[in-house]
C-alpha atoms as a PDB file:
ATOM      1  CA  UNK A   1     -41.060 -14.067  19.141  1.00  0.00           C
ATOM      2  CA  UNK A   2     -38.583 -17.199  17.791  1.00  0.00           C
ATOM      3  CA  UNK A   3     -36.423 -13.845  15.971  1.00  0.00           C
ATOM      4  CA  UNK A   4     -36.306 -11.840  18.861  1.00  0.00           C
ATOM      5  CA  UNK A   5     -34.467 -15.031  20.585  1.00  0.00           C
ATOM      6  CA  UNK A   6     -31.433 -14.561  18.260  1.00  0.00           C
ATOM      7  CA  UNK A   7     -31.079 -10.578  18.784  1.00  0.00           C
ATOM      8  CA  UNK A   8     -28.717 -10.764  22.059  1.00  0.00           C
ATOM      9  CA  UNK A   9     -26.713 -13.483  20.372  1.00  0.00           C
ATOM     10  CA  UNK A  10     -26.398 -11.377  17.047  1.00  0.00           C
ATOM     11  CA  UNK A  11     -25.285  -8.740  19.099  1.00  0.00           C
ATOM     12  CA  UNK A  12     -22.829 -10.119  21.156  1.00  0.00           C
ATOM     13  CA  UNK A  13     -21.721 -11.479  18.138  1.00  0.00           C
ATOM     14  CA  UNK A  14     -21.441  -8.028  16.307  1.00  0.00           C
ATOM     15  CA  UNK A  15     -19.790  -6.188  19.848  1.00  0.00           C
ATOM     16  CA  UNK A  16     -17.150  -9.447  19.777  1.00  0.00           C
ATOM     17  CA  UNK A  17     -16.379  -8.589  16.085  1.00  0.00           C
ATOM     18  CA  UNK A  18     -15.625  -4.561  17.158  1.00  0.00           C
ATOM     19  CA  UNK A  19     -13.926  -5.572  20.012  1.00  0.00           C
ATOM     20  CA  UNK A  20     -11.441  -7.906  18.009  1.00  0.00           C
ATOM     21  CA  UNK A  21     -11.154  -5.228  15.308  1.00  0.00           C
ATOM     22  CA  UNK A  22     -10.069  -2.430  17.813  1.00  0.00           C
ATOM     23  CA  UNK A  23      -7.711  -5.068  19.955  1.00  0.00           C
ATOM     24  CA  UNK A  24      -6.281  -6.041  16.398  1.00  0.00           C
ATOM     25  CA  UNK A  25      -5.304  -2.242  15.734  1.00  0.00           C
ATOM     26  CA  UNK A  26      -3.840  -1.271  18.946  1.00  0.00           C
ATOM     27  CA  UNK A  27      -1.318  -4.507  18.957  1.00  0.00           C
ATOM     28  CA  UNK A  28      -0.416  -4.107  15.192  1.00  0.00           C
ATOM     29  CA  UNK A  29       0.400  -0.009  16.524  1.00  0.00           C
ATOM     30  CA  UNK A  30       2.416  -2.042  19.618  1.00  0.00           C
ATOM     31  CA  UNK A  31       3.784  -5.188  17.244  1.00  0.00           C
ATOM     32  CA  UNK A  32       5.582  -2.641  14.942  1.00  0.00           C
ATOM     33  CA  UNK A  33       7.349  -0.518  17.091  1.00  0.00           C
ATOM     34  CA  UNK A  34       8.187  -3.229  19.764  1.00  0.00           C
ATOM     35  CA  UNK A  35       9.869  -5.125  16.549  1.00  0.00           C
ATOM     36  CA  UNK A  36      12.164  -2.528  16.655  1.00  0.00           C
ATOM     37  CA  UNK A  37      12.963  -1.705  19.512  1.00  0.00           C
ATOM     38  CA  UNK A  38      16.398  -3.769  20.727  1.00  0.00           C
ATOM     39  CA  UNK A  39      17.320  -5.027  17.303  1.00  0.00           C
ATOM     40  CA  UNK A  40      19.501  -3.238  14.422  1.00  0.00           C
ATOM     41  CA  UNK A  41      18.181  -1.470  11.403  1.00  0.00           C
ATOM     42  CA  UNK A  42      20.100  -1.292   8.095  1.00  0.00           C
ATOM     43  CA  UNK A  43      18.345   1.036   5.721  1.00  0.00           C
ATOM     44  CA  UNK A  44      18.393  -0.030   2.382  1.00  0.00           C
ATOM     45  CA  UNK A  45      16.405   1.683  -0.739  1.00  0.00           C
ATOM     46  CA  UNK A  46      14.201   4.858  -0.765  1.00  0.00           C
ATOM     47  CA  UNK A  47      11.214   5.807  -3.385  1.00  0.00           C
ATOM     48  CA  UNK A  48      10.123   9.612  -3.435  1.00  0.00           C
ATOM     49  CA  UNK A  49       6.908  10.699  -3.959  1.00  0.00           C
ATOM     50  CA  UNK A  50       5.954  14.393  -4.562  1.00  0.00           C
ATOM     51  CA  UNK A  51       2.092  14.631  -4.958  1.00  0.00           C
ATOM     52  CA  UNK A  52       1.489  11.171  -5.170  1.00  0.00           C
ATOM     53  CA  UNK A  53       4.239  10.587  -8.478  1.00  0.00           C
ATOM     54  CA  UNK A  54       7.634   9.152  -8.022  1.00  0.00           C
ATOM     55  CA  UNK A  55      10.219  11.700  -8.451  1.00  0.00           C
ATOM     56  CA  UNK A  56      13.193   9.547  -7.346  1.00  0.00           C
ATOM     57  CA  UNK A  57      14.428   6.021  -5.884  1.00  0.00           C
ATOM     58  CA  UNK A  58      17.993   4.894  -4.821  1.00  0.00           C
ATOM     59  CA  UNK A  59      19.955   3.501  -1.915  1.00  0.00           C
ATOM     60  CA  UNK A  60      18.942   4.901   1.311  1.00  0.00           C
ATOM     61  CA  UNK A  61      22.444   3.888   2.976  1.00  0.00           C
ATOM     62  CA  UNK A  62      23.854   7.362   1.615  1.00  0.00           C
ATOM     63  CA  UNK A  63      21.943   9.127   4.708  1.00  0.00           C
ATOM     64  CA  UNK A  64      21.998   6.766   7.270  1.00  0.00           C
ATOM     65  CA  UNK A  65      23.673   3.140   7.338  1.00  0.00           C
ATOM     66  CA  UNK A  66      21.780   1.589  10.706  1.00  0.00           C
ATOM     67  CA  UNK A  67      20.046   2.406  13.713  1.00  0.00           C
ATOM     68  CA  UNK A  68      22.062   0.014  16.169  1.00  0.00           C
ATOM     69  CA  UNK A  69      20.378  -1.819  19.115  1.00  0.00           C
ATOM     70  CA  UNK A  70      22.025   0.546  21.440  1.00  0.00           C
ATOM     71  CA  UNK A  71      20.620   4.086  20.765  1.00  0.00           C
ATOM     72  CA  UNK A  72      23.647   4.721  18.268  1.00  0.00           C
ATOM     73  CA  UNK A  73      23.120   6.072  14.454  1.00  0.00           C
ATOM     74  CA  UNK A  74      26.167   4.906  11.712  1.00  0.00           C
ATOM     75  CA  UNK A  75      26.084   7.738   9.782  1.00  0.00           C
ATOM     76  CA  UNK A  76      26.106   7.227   5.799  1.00  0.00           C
ATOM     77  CA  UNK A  77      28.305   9.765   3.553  1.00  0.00           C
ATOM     78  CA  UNK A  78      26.260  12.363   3.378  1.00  0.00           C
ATOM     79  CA  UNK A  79      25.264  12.996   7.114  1.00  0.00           C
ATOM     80  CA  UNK A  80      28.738  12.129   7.704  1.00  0.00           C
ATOM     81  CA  UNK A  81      30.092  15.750   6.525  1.00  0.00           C
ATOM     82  CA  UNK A  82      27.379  17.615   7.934  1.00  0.00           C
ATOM     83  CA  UNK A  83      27.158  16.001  11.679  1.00  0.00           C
ATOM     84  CA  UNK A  84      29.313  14.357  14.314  1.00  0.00           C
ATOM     85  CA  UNK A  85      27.135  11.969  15.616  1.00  0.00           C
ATOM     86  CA  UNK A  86      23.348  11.016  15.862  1.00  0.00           C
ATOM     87  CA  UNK A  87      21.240   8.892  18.190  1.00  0.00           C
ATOM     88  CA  UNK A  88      17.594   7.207  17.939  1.00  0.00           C
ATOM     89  CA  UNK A  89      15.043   6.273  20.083  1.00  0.00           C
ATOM     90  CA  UNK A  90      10.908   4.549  19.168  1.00  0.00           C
ATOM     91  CA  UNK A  91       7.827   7.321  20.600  1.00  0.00           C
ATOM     92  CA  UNK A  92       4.676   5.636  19.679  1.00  0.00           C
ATOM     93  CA  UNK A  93       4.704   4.699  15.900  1.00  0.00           C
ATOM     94  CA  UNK A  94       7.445   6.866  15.308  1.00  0.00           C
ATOM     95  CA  UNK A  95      11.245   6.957  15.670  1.00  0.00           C
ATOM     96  CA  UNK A  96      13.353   9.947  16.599  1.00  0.00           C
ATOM     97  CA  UNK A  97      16.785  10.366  15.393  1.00  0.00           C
ATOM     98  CA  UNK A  98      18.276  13.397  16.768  1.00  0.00           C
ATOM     99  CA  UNK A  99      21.774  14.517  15.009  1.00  0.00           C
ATOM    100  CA  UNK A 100      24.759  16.861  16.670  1.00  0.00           C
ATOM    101  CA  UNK A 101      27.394  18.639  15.868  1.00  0.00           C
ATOM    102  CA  UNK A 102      30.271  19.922  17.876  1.00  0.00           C
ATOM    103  CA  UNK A 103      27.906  21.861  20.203  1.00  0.00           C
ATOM    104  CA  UNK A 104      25.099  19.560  20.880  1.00  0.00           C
ATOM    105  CA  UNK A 105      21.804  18.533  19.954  1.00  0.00           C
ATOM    106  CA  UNK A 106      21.359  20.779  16.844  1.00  0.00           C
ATOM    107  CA  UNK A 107      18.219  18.843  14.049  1.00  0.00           C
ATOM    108  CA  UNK A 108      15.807  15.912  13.918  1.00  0.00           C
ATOM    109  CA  UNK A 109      14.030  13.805  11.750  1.00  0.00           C
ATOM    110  CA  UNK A 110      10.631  11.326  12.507  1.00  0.00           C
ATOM    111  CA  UNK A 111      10.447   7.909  10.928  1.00  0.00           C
ATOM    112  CA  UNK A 112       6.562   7.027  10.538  1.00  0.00           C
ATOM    113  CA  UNK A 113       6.902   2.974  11.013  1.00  0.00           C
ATOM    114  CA  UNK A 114       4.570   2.277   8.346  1.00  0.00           C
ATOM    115  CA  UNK A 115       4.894  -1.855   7.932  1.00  0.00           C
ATOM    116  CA  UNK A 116       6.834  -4.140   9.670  1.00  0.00           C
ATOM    117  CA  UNK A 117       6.918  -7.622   7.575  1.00  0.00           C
ATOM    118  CA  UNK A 118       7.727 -10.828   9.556  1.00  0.00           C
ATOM    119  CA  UNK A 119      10.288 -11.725   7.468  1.00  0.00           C
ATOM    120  CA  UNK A 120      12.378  -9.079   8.918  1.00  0.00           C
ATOM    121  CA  UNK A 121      11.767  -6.052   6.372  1.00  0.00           C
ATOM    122  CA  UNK A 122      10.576  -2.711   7.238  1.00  0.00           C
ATOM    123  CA  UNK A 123       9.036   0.215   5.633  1.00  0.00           C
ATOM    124  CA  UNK A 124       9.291   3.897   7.419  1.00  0.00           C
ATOM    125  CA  UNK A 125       7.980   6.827   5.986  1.00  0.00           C
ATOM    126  CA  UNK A 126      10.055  10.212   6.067  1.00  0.00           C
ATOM    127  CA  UNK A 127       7.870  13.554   5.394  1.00  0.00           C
ATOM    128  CA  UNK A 128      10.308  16.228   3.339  1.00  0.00           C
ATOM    129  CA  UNK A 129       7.421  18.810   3.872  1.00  0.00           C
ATOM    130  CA  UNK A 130       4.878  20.263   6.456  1.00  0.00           C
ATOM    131  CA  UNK A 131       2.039  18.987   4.212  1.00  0.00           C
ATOM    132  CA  UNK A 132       2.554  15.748   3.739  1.00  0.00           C
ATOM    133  CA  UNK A 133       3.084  15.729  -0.165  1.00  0.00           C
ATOM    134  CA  UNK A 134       6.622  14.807  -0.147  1.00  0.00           C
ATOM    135  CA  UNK A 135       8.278  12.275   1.357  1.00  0.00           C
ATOM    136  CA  UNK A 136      10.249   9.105   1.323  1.00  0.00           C
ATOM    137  CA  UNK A 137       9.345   5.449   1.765  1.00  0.00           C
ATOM    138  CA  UNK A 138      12.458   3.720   2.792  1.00  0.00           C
ATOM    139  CA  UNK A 139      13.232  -0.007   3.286  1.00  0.00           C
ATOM    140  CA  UNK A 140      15.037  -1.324   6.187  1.00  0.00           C
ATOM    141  CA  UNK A 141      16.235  -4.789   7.258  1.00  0.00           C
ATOM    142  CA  UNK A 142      15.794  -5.816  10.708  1.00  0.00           C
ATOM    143  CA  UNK A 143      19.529  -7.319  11.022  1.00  0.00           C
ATOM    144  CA  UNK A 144      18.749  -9.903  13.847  1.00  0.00           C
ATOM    145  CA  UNK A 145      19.164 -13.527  14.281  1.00  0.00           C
ATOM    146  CA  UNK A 146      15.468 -14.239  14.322  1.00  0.00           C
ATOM    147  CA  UNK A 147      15.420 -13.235  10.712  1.00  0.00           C
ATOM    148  CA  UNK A 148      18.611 -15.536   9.324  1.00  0.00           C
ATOM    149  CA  UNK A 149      16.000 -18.457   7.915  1.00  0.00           C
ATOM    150  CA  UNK A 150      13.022 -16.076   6.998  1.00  0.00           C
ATOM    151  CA  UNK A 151      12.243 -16.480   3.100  1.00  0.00           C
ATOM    152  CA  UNK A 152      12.329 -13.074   1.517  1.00  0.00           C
ATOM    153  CA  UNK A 153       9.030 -12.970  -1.186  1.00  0.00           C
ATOM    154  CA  UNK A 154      10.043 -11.698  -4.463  1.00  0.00           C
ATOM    155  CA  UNK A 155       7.548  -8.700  -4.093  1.00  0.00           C
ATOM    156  CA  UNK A 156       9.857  -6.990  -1.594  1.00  0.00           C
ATOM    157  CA  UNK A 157      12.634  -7.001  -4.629  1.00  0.00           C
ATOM    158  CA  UNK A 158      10.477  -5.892  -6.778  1.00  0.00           C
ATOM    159  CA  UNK A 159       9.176  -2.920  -5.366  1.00  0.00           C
ATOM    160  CA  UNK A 160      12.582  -2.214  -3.868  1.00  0.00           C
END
């Protein structure tokens, strides 16, 4: 009888502990996208993965500079030949750049936010295929004020 006095507390304890976990989940899905959201993004470096293998890396700033507090997309060199003008918004985990060209609205790509760091860095995932087998991991900076004193960790260099 003196074990079956610890059952409700073990499972209160044990329904507190699943409750946590699934609070912790839906904020960290909320916490990265509302990081974003208002502030400026300068994308930095890419890695490309095709299966699972790296099949390339470089400067991500060559298809699109930032994604500016205001909706607004600077263009890097190569989107710059190929469209007028582009324009971003955050749905869910996910953000939307829509590009145009002299007639309107006319292709889109979807950003995956897959980590936001508190020191201000950011890593979104671009899918170059339907299945999921290639695609880009690209670093951003969150270019805000809040991030002027963070301390950078050498990791983020050295992946990057």
């Amino acid at each position: 009888m003196g074990k079956l006095k610890f059952l409700p507390i073990l499972f209160a304890a044990v329904l507190a502990m699943v409750s946590f976990a699934s609070c912790s989940d839906d904020d960290d899905e909320g916490g990265r996208a509302s990081a974003i959201k208002g502030e400026d993004l300068l994308f930095c470096d890419y890695v490309e993965y095709l299966d699972g293998e790296e099949v390339d890396r470089g400067s991500a700033q060559g298809f699109i500079t930032y994604l500016l507090d205001d909706g607004t997309v600077e263009l890097g060199r190569t989107y710059g030949r190929l469209y007028s003008a582009a324009t971003w918004t955050v749905n869910g985990n996910a953000i939307i750049v829509t590009f145009y060209d002299g007639s309107g609205p006319c292709a889109t790509e979807r950003y995956e936010i897959e980590k936001v760091y508190d020191f201000g860095g950011v890593v979104l995932r671009l899918y170059l295929d339907d299945k999921g087998m290639h695609y880009r991991r690209i670093s951003c900076e969150i270019d805000s004020d809040k991030y002027d004193n963070a301390e950078i960790p050498d990791w983020w260099y050295e992946e990057w």
